[in-house]
Protein backbone atom coordinates (compact mmCIF):
# COMPACT_ATOMS: atom_id res chain seq x y z
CA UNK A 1 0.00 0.00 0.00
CA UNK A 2 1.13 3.60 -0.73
CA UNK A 3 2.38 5.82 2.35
CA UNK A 4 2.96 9.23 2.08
CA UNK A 5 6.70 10.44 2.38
CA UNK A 6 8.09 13.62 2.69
CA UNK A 7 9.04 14.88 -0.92
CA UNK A 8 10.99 17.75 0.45
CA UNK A 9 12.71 17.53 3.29
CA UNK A 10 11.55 20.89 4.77
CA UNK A 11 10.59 21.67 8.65
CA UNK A 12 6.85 20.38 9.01
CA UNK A 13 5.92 24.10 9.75
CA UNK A 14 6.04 24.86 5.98
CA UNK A 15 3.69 22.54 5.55
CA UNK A 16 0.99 25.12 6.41
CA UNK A 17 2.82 28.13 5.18
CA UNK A 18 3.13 26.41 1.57
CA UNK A 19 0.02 25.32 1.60
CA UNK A 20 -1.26 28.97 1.94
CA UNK A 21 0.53 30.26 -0.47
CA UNK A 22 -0.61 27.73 -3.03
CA UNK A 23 -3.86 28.19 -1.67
CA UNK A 24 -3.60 32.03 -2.34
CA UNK A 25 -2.02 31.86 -6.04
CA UNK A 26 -4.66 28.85 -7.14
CA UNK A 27 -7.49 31.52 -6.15
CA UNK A 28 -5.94 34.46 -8.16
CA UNK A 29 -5.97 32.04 -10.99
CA UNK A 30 -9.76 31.14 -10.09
CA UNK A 31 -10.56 34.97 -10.16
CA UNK A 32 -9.14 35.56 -13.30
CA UNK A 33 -11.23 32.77 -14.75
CA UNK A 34 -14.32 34.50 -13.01
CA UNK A 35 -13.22 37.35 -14.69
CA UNK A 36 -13.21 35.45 -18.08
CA UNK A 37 -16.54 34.19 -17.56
CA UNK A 38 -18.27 37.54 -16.70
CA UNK A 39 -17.10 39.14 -20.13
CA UNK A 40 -17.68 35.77 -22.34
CA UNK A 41 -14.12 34.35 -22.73
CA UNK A 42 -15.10 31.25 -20.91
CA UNK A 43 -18.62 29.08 -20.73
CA UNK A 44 -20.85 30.00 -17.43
CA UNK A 45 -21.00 26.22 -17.71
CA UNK A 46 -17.20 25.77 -16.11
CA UNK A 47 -16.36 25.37 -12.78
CA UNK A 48 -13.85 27.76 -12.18
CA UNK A 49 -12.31 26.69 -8.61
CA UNK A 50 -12.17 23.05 -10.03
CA UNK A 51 -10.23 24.95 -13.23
CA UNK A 52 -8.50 26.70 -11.08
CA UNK A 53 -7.49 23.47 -8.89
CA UNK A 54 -6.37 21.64 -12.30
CA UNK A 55 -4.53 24.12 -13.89
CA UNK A 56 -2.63 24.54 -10.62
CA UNK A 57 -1.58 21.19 -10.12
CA UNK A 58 -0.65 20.94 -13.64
CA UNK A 59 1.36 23.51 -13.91
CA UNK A 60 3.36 22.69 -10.37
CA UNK A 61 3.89 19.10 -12.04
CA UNK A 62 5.19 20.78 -15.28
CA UNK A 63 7.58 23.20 -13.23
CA UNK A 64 9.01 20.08 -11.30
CA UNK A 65 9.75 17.70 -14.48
CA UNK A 66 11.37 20.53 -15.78
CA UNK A 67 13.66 20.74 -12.90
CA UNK A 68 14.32 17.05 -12.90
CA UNK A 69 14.71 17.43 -17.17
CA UNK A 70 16.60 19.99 -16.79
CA UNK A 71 14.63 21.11 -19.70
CA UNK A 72 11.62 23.60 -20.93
CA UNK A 73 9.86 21.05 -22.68
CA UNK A 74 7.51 20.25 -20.14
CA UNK A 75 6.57 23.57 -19.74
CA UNK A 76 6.39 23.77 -23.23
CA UNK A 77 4.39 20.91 -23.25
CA UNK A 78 1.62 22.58 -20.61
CA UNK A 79 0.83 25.26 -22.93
């Protein structure tokens, strides 16, 4: 079965702090796709803090592979 390990080896009081701030630049990416809905740029039908959540975690995974690359590609790749 999978455990969770530590990926970083950071004191467990950034846990909270990097959550936050992950937490805070997700939601300026969910406001600017509120914003994008309210003049027609994006369907009423989307869900923007889901949107928001994917293209988050997306783009974190894209910035790590590209450390461990070495490489742009993958952030190539995510747009």
């Amino acid at each position: 079965m999978w455990q969770k390990k530590p990926l970083f080896y950071l004191p467990q009081s950034y846990d909270l702090l990097l959550n936050n701030i992950f937490a805070r630049w997700q939601g300026k990416f969910e406001q600017c796709f509120c914003e994008a809905q309210a003049v027609g740029e994006l369907s009423e039908q989307c869900d923007v803090k889901q949107l928001a959540f994917f293209f988050w975690i997306g783009w974190e995974e894209a910035v790590m592979r590209a450390k461990l690359q070495k490489s742009t590609e993958p952030l190539t790749a995510f747009f």
